[in-house]
N, C-alpha and C. Protein backbone atom coordinates (compact mmCIF):
# COMPACT_ATOMS: atom_id res chain seq x y z
N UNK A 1 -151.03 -12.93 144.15
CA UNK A 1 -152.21 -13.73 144.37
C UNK A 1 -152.14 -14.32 145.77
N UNK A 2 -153.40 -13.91 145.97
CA UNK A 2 -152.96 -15.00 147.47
C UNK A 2 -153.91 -16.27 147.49
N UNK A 3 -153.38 -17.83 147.90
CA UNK A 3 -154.09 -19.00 147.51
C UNK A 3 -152.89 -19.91 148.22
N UNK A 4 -153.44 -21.18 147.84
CA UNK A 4 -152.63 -22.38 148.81
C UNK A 4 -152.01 -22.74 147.69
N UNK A 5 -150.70 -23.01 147.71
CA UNK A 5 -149.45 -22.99 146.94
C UNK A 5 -149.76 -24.96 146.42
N UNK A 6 -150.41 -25.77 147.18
CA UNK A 6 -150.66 -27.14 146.07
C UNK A 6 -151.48 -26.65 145.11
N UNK A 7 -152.45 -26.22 144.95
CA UNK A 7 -153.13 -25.38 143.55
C UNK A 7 -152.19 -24.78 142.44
N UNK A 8 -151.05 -24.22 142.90
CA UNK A 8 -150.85 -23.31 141.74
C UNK A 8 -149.36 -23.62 141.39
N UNK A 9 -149.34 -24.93 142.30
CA UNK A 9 -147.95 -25.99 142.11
C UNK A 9 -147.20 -26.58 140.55
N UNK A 10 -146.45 -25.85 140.25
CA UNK A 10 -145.87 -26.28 138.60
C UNK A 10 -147.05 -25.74 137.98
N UNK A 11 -147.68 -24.26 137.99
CA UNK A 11 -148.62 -23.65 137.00
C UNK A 11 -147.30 -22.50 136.67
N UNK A 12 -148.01 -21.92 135.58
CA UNK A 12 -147.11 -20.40 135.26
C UNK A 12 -147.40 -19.64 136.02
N UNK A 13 -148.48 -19.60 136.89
CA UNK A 13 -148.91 -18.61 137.60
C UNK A 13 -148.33 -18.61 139.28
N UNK A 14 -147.28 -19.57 139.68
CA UNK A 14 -147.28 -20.01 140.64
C UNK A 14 -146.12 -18.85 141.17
N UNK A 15 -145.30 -18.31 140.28
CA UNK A 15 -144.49 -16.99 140.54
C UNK A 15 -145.19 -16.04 141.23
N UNK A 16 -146.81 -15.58 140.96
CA UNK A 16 -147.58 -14.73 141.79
C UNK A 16 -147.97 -14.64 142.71
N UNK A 17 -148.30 -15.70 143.19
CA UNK A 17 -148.28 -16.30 144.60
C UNK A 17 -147.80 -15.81 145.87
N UNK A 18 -148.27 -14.99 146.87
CA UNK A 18 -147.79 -14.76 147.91
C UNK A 18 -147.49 -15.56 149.38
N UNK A 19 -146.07 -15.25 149.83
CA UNK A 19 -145.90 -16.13 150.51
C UNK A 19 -146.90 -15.33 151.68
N UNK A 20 -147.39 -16.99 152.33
CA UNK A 20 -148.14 -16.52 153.74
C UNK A 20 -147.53 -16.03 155.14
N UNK A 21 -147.51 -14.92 155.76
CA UNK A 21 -146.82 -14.66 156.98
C UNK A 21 -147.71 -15.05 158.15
N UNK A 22 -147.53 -15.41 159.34
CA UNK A 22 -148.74 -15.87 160.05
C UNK A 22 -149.37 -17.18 159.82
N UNK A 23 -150.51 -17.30 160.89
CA UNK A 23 -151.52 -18.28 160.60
C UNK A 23 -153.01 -17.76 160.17
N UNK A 24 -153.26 -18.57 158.97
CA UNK A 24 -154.36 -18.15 158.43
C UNK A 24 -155.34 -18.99 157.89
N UNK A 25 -156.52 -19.31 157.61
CA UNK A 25 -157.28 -20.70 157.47
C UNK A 25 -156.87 -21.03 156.00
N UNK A 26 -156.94 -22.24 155.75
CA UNK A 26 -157.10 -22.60 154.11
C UNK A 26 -158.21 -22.05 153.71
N UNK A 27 -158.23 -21.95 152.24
CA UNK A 27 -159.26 -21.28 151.89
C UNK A 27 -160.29 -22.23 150.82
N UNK A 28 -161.32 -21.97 150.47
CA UNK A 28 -161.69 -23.49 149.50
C UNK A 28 -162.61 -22.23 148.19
N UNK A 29 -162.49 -21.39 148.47
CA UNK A 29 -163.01 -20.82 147.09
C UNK A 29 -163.44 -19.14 147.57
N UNK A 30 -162.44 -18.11 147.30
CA UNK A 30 -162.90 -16.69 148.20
C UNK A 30 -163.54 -16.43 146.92
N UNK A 31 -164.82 -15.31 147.35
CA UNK A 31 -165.46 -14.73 145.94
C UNK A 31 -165.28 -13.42 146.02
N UNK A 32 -164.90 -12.67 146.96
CA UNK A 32 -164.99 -11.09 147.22
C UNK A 32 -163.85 -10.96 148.45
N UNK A 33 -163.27 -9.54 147.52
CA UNK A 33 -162.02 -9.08 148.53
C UNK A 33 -162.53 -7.25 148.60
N UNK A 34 -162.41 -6.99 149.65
CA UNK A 34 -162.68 -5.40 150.19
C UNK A 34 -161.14 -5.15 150.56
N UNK A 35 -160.74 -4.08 149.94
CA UNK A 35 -159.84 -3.45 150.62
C UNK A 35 -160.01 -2.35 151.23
N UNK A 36 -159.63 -2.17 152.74
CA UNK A 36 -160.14 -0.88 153.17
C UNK A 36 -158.54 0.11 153.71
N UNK A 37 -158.06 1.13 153.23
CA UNK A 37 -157.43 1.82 154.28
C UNK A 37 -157.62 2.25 155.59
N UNK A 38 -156.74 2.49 156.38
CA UNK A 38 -157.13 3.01 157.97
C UNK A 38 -156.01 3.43 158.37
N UNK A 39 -156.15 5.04 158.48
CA UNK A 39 -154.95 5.87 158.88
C UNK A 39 -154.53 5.24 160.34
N UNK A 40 -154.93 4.59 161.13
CA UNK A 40 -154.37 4.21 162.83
C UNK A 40 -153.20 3.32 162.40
N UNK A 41 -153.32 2.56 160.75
CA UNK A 41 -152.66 1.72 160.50
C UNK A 41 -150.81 2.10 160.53
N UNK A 42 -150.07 1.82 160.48
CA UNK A 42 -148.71 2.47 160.11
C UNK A 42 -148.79 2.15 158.58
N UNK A 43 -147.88 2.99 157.47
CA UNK A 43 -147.66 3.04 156.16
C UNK A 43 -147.87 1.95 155.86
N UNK A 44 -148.46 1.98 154.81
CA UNK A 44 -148.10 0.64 153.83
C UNK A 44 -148.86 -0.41 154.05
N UNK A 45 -149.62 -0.34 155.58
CA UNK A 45 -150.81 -1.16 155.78
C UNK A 45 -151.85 -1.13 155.78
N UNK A 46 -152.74 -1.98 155.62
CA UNK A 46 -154.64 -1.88 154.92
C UNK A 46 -155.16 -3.12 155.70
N UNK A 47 -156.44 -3.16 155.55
CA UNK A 47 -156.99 -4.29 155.73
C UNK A 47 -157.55 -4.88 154.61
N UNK A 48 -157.82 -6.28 154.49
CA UNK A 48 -158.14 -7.03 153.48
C UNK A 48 -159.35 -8.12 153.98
N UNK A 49 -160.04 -8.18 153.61
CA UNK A 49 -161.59 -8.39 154.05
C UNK A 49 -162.01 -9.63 153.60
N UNK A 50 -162.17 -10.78 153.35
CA UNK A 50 -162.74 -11.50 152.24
C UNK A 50 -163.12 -12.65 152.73
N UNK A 51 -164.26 -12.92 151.46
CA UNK A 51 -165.85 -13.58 151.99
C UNK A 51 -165.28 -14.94 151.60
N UNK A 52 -165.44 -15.98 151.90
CA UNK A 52 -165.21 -17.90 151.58
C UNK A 52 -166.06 -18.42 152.26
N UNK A 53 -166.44 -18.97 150.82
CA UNK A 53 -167.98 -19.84 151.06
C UNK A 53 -167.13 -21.41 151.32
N UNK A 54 -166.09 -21.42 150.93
CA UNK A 54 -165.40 -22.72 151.58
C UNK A 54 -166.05 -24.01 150.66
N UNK A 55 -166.20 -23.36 149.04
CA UNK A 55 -166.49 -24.18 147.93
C UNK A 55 -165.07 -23.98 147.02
N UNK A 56 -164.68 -24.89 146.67
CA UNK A 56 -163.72 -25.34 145.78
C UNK A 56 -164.24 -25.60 144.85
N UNK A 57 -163.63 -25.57 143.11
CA UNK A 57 -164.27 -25.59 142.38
C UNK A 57 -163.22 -25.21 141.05
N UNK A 58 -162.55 -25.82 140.08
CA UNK A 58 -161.68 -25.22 138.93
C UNK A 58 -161.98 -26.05 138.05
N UNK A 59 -162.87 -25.28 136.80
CA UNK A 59 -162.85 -25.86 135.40
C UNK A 59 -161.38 -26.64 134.81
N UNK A 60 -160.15 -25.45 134.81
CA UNK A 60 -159.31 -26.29 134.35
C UNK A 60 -158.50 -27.12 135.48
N UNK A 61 -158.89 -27.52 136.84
CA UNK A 61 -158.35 -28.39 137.32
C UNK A 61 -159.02 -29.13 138.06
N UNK A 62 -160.04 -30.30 137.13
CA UNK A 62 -161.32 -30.60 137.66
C UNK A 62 -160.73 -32.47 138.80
N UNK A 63 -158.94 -32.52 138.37
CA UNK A 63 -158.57 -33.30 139.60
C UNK A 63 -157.89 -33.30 140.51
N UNK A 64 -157.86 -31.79 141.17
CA UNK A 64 -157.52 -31.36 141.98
C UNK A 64 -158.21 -31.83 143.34
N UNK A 65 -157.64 -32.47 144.01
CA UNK A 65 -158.16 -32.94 145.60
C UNK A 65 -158.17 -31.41 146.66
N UNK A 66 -159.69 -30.89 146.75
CA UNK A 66 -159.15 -29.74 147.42
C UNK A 66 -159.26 -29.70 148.93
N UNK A 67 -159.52 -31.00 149.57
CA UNK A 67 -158.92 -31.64 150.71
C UNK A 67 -157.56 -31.38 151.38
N UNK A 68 -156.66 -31.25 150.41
CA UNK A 68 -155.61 -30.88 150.41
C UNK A 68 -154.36 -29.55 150.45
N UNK A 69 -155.71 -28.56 150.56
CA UNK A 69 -155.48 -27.77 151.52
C UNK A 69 -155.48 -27.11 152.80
N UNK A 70 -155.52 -28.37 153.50
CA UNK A 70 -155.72 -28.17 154.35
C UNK A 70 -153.85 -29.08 154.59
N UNK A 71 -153.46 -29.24 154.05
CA UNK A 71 -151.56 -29.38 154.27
C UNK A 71 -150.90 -28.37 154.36
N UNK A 72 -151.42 -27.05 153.74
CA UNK A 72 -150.79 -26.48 153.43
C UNK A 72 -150.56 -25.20 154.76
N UNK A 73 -151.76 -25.63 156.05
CA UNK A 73 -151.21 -24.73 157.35
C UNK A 73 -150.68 -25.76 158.01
C-alpha cells in the first residue's frame, strides 16, 4: 500500500505499507492509480500515475487529524 504511515499507525494493515524512497507530496485522499509500462525503463520499473483530489476522508477513522500528514515529509 502506499499512504502516510500516521494513518495506518498500530492498524493490522500497517505491515503493507510501503516504505517511501525520495520526496513525494502527502497525499489527502488518491482515487485512481494507472499503471503504465515503458520499455526505455530498466527491469522492474513502471510508472505509477495517480489522481488526489487532496480530500481526506475515513468512515472507520472519523478522528483522524488529516493535517497531519503533512509530518510525515
Amino acid at each position: 500500500m502506499i499512504g502516510q504511515q500516521s494513518f495506518w499507525k498500530n492498524t493490522a494493515f500497517a505491515q503493507y505499507l510501503l516504505a517511501q524512497d525520495g520526496d513525494a507530496p502527502a497525499t489527502g485522499g488518491q482515487h485512481t492509480i494507472t499503471y503504465e509500462r515503458d520499455p526505455s525503463l530498466p527491469d522492474g520499473q513502471y510508472y505509477l500515475y495517480m489522481f488526489d483530489n487532496n480530500y481526506g476522508m475515513s468512515n472507520t477513522r472519523p478522528d483522524y487529524d488529516w493535517g497531519a500528514n503533512n509530518a510525515d515529509i
